[in-house]
C-alpha atoms as a PDB file:
ATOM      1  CA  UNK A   1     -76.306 -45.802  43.237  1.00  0.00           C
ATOM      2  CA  UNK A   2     -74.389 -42.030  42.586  1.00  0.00           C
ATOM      3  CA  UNK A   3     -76.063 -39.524  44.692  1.00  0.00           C
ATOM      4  CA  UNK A   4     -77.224 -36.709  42.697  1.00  0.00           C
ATOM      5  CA  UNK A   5     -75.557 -33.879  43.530  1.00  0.00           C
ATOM      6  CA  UNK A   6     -76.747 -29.986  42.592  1.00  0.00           C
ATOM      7  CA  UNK A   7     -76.983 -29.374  39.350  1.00  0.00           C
ATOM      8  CA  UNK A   8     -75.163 -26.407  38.065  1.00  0.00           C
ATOM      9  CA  UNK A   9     -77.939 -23.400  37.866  1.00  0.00           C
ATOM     10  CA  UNK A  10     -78.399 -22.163  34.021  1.00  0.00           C
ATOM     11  CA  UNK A  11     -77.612 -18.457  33.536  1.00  0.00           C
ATOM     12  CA  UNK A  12     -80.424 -16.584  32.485  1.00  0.00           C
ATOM     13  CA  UNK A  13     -80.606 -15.577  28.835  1.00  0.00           C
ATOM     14  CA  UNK A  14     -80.564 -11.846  29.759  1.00  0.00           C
ATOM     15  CA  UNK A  15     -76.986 -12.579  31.557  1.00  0.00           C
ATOM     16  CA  UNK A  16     -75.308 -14.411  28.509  1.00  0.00           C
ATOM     17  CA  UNK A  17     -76.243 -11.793  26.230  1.00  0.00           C
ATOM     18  CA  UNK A  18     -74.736  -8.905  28.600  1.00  0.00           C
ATOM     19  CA  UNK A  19     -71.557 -10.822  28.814  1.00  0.00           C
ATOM     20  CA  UNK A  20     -71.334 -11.461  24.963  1.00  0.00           C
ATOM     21  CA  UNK A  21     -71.762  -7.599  24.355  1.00  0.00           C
ATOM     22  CA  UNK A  22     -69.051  -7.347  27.481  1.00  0.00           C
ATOM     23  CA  UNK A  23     -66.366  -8.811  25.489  1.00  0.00           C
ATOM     24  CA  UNK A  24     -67.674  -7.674  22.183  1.00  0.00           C
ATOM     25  CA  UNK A  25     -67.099  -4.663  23.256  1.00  0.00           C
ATOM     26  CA  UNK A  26     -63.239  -5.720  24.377  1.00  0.00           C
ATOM     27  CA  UNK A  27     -62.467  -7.114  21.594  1.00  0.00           C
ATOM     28  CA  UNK A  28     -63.401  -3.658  19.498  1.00  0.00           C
ATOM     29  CA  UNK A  29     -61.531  -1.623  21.655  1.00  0.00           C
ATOM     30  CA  UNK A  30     -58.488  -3.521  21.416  1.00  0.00           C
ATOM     31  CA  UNK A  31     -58.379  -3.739  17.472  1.00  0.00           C
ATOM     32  CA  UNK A  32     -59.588   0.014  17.952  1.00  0.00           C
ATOM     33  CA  UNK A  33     -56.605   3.043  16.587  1.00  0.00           C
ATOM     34  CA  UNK A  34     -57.467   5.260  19.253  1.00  0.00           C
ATOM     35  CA  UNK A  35     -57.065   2.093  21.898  1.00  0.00           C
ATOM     36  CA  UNK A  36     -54.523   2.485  24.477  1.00  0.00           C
ATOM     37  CA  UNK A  37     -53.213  -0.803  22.997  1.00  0.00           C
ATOM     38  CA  UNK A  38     -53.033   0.367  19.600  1.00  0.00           C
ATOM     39  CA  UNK A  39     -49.718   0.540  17.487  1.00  0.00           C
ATOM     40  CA  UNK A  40     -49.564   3.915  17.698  1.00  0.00           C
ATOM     41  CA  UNK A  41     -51.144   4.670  21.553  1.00  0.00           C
ATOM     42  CA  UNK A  42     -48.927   6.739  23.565  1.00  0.00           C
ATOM     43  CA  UNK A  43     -48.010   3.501  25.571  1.00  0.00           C
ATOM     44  CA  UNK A  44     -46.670   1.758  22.413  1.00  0.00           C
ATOM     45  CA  UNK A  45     -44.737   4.825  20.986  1.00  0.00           C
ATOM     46  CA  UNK A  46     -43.170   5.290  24.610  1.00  0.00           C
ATOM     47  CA  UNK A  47     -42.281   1.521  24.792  1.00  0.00           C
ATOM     48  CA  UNK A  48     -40.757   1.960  20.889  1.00  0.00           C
ATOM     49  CA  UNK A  49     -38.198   4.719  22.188  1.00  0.00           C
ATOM     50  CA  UNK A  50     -37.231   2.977  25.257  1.00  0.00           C
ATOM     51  CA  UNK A  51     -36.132   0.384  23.038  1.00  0.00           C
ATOM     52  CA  UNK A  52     -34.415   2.227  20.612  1.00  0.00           C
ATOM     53  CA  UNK A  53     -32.228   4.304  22.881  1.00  0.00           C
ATOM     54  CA  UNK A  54     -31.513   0.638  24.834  1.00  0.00           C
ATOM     55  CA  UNK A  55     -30.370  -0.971  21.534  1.00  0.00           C
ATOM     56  CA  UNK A  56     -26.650  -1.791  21.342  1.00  0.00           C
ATOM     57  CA  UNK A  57     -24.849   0.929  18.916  1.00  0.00           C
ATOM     58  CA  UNK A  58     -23.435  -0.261  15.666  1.00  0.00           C
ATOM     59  CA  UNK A  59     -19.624  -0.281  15.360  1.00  0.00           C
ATOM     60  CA  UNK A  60     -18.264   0.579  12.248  1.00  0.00           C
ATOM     61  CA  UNK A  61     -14.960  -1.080  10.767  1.00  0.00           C
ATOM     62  CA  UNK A  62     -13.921   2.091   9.842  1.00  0.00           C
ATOM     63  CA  UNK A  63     -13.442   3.641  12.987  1.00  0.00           C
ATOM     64  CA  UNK A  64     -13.013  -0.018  14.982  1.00  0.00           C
ATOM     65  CA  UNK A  65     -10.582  -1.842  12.320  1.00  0.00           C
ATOM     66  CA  UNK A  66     -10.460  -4.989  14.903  1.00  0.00           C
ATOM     67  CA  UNK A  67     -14.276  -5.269  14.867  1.00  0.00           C
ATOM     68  CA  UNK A  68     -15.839  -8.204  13.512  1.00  0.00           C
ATOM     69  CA  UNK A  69     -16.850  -6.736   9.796  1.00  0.00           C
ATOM     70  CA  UNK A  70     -13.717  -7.656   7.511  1.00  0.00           C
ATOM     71  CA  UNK A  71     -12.766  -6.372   4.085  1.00  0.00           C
ATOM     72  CA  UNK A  72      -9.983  -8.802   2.211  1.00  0.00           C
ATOM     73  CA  UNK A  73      -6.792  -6.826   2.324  1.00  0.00           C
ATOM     74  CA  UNK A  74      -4.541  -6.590  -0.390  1.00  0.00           C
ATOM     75  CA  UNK A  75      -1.402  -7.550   0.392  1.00  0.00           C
ATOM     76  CA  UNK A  76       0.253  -5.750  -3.125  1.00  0.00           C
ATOM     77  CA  UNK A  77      -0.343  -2.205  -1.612  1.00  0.00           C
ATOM     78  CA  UNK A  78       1.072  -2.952   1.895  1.00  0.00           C
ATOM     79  CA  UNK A  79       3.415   0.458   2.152  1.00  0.00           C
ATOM     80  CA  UNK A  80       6.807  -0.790   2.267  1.00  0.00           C
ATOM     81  CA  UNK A  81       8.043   2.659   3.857  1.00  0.00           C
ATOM     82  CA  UNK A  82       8.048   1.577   7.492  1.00  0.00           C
ATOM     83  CA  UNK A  83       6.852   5.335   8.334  1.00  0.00           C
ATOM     84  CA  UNK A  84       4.376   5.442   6.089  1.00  0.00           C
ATOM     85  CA  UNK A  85       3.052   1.392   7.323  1.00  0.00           C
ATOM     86  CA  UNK A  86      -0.341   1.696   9.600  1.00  0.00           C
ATOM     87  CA  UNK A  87      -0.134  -0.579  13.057  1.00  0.00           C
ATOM     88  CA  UNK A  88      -0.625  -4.534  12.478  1.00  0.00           C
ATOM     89  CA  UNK A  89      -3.359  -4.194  14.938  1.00  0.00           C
ATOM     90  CA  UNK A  90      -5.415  -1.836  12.576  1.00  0.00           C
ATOM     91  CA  UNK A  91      -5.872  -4.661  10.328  1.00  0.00           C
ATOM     92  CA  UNK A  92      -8.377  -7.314  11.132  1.00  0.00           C
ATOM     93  CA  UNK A  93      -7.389  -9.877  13.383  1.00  0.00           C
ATOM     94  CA  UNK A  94      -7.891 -12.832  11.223  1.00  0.00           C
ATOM     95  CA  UNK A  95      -5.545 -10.960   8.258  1.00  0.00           C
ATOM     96  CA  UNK A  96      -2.446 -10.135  11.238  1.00  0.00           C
ATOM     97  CA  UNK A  97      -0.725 -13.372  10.460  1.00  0.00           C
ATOM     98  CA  UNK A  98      -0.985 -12.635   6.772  1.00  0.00           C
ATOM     99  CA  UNK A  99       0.466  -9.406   6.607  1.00  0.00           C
ATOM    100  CA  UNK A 100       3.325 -10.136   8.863  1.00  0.00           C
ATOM    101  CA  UNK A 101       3.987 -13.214   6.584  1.00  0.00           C
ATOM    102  CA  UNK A 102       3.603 -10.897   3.413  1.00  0.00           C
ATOM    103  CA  UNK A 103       5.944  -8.243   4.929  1.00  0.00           C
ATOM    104  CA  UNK A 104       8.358 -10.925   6.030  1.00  0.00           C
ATOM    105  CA  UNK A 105       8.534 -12.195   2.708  1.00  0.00           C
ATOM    106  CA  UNK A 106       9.505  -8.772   1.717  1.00  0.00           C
ATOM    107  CA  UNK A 107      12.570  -8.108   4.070  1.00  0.00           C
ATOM    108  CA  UNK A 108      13.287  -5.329   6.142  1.00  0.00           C
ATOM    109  CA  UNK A 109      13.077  -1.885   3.601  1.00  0.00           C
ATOM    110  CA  UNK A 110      16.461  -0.467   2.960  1.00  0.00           C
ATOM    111  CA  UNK A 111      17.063   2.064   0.237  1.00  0.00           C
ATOM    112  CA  UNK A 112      20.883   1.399  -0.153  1.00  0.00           C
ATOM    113  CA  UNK A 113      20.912   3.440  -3.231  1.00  0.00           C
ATOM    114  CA  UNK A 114      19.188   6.658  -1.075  1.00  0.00           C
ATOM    115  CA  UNK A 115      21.279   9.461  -0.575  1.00  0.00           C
ATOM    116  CA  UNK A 116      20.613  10.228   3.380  1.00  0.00           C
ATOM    117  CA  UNK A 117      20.250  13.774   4.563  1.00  0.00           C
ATOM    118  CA  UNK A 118      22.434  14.915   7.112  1.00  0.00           C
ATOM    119  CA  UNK A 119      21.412  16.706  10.648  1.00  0.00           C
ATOM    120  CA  UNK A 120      23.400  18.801  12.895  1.00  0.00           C
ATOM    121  CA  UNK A 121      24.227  16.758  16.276  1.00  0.00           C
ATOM    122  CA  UNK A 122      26.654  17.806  18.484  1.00  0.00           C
ATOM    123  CA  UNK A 123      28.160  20.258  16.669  1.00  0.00           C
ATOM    124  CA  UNK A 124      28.815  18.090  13.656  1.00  0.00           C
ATOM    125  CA  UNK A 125      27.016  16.981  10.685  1.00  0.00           C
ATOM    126  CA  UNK A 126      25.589  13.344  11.374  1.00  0.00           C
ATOM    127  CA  UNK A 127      23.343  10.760   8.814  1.00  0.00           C
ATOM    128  CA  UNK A 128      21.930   7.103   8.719  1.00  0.00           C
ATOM    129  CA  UNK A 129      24.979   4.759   7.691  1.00  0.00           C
ATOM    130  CA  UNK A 130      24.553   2.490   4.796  1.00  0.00           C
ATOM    131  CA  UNK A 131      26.811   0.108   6.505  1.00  0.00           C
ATOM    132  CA  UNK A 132      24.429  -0.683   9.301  1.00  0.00           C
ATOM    133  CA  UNK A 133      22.046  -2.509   6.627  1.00  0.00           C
ATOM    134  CA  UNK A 134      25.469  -4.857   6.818  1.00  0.00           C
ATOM    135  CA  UNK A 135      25.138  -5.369  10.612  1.00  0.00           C
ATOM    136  CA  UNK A 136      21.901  -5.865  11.241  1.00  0.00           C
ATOM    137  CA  UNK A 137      20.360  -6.496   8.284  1.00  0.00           C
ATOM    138  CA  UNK A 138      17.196  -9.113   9.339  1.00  0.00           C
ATOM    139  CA  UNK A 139      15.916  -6.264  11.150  1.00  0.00           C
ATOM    140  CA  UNK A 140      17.244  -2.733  10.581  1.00  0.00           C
ATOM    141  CA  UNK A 141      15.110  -0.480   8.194  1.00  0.00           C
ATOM    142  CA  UNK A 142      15.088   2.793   7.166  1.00  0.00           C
ATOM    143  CA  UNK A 143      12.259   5.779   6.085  1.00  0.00           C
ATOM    144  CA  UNK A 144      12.882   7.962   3.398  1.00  0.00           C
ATOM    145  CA  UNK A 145      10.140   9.820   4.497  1.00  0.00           C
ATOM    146  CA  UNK A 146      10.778   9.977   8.115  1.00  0.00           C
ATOM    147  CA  UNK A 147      14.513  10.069   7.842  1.00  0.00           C
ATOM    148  CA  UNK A 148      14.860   7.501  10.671  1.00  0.00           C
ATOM    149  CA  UNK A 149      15.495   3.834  11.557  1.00  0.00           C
ATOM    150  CA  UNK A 150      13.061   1.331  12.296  1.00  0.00           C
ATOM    151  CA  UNK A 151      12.808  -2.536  13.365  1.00  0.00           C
ATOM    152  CA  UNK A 152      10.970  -4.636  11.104  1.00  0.00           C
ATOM    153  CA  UNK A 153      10.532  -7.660  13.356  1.00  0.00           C
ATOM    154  CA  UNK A 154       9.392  -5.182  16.248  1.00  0.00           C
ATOM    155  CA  UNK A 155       6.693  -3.646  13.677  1.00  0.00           C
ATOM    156  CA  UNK A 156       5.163  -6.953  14.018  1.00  0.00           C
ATOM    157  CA  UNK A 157       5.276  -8.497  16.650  1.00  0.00           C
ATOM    158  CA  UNK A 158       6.114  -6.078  19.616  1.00  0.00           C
ATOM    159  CA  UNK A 159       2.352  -4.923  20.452  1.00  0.00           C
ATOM    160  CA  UNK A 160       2.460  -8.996  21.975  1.00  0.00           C
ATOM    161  CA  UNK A 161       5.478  -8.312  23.972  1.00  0.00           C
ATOM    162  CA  UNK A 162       4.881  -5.369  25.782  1.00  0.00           C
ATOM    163  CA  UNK A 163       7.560  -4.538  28.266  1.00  0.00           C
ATOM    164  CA  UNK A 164       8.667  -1.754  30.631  1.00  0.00           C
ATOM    165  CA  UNK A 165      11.845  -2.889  30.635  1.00  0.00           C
ATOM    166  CA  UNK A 166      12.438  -3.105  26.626  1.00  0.00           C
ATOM    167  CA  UNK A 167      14.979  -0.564  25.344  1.00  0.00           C
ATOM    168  CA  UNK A 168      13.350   2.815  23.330  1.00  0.00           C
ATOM    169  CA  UNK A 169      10.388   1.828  24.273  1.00  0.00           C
ATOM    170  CA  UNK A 170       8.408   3.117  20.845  1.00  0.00           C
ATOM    171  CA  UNK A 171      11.264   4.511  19.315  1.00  0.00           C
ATOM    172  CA  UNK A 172      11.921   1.634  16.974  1.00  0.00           C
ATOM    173  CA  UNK A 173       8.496   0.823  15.899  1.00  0.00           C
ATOM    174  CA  UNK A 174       6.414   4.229  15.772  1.00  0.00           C
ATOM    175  CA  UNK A 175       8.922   7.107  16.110  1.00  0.00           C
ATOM    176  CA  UNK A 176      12.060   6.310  14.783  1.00  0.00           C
ATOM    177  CA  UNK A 177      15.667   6.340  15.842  1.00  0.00           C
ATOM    178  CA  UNK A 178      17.544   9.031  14.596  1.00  0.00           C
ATOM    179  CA  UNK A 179      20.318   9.653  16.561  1.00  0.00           C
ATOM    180  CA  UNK A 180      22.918   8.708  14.208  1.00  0.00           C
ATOM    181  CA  UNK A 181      25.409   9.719  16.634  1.00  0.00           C
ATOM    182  CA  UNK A 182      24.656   6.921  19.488  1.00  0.00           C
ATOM    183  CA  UNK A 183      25.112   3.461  16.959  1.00  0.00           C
ATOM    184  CA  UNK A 184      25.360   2.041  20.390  1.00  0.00           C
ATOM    185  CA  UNK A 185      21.637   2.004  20.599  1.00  0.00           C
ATOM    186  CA  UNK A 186      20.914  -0.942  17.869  1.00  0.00           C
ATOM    187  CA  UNK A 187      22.863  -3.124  20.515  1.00  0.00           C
ATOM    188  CA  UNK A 188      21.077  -2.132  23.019  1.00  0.00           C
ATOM    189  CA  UNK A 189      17.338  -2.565  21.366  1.00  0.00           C
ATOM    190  CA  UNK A 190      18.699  -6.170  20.283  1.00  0.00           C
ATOM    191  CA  UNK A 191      19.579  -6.571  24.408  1.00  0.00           C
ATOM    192  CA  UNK A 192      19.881  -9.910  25.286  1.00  0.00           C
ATOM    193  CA  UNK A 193      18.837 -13.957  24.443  1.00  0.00           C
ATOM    194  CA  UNK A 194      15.131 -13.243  26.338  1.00  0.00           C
ATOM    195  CA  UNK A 195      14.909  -9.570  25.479  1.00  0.00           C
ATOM    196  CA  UNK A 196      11.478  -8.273  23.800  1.00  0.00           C
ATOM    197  CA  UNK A 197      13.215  -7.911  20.140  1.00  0.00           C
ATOM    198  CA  UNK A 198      14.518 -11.323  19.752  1.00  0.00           C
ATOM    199  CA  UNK A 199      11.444 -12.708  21.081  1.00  0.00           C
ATOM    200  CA  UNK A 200       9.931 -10.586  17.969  1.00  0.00           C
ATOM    201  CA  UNK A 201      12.500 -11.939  15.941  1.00  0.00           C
ATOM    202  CA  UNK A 202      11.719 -15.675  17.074  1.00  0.00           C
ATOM    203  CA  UNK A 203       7.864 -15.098  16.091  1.00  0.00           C
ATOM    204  CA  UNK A 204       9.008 -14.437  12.836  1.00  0.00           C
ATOM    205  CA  UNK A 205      10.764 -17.514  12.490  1.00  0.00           C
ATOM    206  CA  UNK A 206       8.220 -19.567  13.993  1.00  0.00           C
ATOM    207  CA  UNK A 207       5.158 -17.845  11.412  1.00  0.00           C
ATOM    208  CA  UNK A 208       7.946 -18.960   8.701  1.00  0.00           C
ATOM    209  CA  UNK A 209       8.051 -22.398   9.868  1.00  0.00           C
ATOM    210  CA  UNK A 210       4.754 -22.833  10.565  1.00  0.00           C
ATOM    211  CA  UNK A 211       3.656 -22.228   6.898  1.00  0.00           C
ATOM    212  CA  UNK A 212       6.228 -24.451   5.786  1.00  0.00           C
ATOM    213  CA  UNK A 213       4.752 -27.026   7.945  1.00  0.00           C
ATOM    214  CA  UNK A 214       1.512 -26.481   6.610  1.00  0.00           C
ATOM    215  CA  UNK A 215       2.674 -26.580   3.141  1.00  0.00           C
ATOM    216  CA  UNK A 216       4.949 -30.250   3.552  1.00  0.00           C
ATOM    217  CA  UNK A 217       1.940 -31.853   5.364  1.00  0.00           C
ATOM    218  CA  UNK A 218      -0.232 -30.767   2.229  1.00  0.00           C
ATOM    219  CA  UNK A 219       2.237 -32.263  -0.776  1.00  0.00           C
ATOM    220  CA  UNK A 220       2.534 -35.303   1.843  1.00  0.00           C
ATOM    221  CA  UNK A 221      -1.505 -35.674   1.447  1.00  0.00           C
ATOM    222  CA  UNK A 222      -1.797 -35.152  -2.038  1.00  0.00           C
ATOM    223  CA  UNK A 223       1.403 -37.519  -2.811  1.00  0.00           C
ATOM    224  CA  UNK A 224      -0.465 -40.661  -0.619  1.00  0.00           C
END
C-alpha cells in the first residue's frame, strides 16, 4: 500500500483574498493612463523616440536615381544633344540597357547641315570639321550647344570601363573635345584593339546582338 505522504496545508481564506486584491490591484495599474506602462508613460514616449531616430532614412529617387523606386522612362524624349544627355547611370538600373539600345538605334548625333562657330587657336581661326562625321562616323558626335565633340559609344558604356590609362580621360563623354586644331586626338581616344573605347564599341555590338537573339529564338517558338 502508497504511504500517505503530507498533505498540502490549505491557505487560509484571509490569505487568498489578500492575494486576489494583490493582483487586482496589478492588473488596474497596468491598464491605468497614469501607469508607468501606459502608452503614453514617460518610459513608452522615451522608447518611441529612440526608435524613431534609429529608423533607416527614406531615400528618395529623386535625389538617388539608382535607388530601388522606378518611374518608366520614355525613351521619345531621350535628348539627342549629347551635351544636353544626363549620365546612363542616372537612370534606373533596370532601364540602362534600354536606353543605350534606344540611343543606339538612333546613331551618333551629327548636325551635318549646322553651320559650326569658329574659335581662335593658335593664332588662327579653327571649327569642328564636317568631314570627320566621314571618318569616324559609328562614334563621333557633335553639340550644338556645347560646341564640342563627343563619343557616343563612350556615353554608354565607359562608366564600366574605367581606366587610368584611357586617353582624355572625361573629355569625350562629359566635357567635350574641342580642340579642333589637334584631329590627332580621335586616333588616339580610338587607341588600340583592347583600348577602353573599342571595348565600348564592342558592348554596343554585343547589346545589338543580343536583342536579335532574343527576338529569332521568339519567331522560332511561335513558328513550332
Amino acid at each position: 500500500p502508497l504511504l500517505a505522504g503530507p498533505q498540502p496545508t490549505a491557505l487560509p481564506v484571509a490569505s487568498n483574498l489578500t492575494m486576489h486584491r494583490y493582483f487586482k490591484k496589478l492588473r488596474n495599474e497596468s491598464s491605468s493612463p497614469s501607469s508607468f506602462a501606459s502608452e503614453n508613460s514617460p518610459l513608452n514616449q522615451e522608447i518611441r523616440e529612440q526608435n524613431t531616430q534609429t529608423q533607416a532614412p527614406n531615400f528618395d529617387a529623386t535625389t538617388n536615381p539608382s535607388s530601388s523606386a522606378r518611374s518608366q522612362v520614355d525613351l521619345s524624349t531621350l535628348q539627342s544633344d549629347p551635351g544636353e544627355r544626363k549620365p546612363i547611370s542616372h537612370y534606373h538600373p533596370n532601364e540602362h540597357d534600354e536606353v543605350r539600345r534606344a540611343y543606339i538605334q538612333k546613331g551618333p548625333y551629327q548636325p551635318r547641315n549646322h553651320v559650326f562657330p569658329q574659335r581662335m587657336m593658335s593664332e588662327n581661326f579653327r571649327r569642328f570639321n564636317e568631314s570627320w562625321f566621314d571618318m569616324y562616323g559609328n562614334w563621333l558626335e557633335y553639340s550644338v550647344k556645347e560646341d564640342a565633340a563627343f563619343c557616343l559609344c563612350c556615353y554608354l558604356f565607359k562608366n564600366e570601363h574605367e581606366s587610368s590609362s584611357h586617353f582624355g580621360g572625361d573629355t569625350f563623354t562629359t566635357k567635350g573635345f574641342r580642340s579642333w586644331n589637334k584631329t590627332e586626338r580621335f586616333k588616339m581616344h580610338v587607341g588600340g584593339p583592347n583600348s577602353v573605347h573599342n571595348q565600348c564599341v564592342k558592348r554596343c555590338e554585343d547589346l545589338m546582338m543580343q536583342k536579335q537573339s532574343i527576338q529569332t529564338a521568339l519567331k522560332m517558338i511561335f513558328l513550332k
